[in-house]
C-alpha atoms as a PDB file:
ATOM      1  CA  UNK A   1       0.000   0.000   0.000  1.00  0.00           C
ATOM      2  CA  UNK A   2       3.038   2.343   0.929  1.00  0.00           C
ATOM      3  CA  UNK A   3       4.223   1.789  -2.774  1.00  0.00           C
ATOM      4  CA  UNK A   4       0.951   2.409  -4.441  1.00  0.00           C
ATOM      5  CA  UNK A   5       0.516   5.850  -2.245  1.00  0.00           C
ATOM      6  CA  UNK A   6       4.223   6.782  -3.091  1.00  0.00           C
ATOM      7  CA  UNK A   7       3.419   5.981  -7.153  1.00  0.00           C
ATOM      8  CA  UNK A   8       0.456   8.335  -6.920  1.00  0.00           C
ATOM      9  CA  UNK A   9       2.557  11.004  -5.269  1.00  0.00           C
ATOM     10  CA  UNK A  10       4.820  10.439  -8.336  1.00  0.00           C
ATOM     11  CA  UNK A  11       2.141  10.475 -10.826  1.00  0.00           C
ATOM     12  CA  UNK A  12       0.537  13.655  -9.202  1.00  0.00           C
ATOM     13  CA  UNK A  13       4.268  15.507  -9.646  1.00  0.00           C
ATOM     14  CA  UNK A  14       4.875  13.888 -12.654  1.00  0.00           C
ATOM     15  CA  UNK A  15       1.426  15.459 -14.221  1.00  0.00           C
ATOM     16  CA  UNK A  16       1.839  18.740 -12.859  1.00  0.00           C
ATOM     17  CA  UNK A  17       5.042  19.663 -14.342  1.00  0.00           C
ATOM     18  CA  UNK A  18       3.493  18.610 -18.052  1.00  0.00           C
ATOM     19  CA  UNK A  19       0.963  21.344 -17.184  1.00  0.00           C
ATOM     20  CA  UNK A  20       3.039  23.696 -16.017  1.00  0.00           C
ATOM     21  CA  UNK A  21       2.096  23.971 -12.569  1.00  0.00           C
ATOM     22  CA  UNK A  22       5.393  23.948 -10.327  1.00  0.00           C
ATOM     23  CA  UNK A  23       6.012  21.826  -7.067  1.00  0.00           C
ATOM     24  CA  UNK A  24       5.966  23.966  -4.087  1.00  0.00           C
ATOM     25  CA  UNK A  25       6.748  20.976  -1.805  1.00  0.00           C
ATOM     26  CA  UNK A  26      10.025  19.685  -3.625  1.00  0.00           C
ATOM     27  CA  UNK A  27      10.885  23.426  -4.067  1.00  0.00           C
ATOM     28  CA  UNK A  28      10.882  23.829  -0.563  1.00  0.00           C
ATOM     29  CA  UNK A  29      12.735  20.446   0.129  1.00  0.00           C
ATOM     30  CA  UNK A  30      15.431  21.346  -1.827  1.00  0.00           C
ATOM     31  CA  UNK A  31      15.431  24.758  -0.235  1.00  0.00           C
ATOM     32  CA  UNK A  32      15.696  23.149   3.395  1.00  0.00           C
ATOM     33  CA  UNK A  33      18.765  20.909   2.245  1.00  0.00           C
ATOM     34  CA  UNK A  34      20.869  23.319   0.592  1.00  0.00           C
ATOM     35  CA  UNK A  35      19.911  26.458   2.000  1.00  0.00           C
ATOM     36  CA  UNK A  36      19.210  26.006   5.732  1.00  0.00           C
ATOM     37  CA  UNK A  37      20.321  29.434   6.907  1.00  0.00           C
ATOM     38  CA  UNK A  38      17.808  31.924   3.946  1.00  0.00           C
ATOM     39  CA  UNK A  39      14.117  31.962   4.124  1.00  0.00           C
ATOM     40  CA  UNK A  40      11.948  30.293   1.515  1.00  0.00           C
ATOM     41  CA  UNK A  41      10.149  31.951  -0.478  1.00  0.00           C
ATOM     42  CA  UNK A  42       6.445  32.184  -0.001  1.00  0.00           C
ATOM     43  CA  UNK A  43       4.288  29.829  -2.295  1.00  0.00           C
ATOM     44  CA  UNK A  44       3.194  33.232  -4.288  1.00  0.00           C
ATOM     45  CA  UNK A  45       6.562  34.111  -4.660  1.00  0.00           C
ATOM     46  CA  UNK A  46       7.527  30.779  -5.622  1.00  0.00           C
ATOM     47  CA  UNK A  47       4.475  30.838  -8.085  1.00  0.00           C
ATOM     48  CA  UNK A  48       5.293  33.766 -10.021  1.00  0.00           C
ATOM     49  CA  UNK A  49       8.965  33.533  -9.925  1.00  0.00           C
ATOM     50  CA  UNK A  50       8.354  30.113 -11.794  1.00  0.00           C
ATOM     51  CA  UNK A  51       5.783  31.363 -13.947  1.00  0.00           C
ATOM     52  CA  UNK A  52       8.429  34.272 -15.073  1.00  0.00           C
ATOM     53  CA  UNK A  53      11.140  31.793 -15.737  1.00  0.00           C
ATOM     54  CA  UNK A  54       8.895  29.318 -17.665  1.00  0.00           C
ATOM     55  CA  UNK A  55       7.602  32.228 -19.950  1.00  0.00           C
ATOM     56  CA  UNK A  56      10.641  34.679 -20.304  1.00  0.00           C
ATOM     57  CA  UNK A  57      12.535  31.785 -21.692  1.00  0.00           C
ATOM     58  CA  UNK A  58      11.025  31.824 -24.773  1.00  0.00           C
ATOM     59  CA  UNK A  59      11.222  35.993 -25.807  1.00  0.00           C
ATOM     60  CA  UNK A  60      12.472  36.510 -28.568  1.00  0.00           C
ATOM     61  CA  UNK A  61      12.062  32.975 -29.733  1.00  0.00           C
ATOM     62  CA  UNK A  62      10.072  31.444 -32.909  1.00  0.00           C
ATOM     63  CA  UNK A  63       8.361  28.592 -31.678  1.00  0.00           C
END
């Protein structure tokens, strides 16, 4: 049962980031890890931070 809950955590991750929606959860994870000492940011900032990043990639780009 652990697996099957684990694989649907996977799946759930795994189908947000074809969407576009970014992972607050491993953000903040990886935050704790490597940056113990800064704040995180909040899960707005986080939003539109990624959001800027996803779509300011592709100024000035055909396609």
């Amino acid at each position: 049962m652990r697996d099957l809950a684990q694989a649907g955590r996977y799946l759930t991750q795994s189908l947000r980031l074809m969407v576009g929606v970014p992972d607050y959860g491993s953000y903040l994870a990886h935050h704790q890890t490597t940056h113990p000492d800064r704040e995180p940011m909040s899960y707005e900032e986080f939003f539109k931070e990624r959001q800027a990043a996803r779509y300011s990639a592709r100024v000035g780009k055909c396609c």
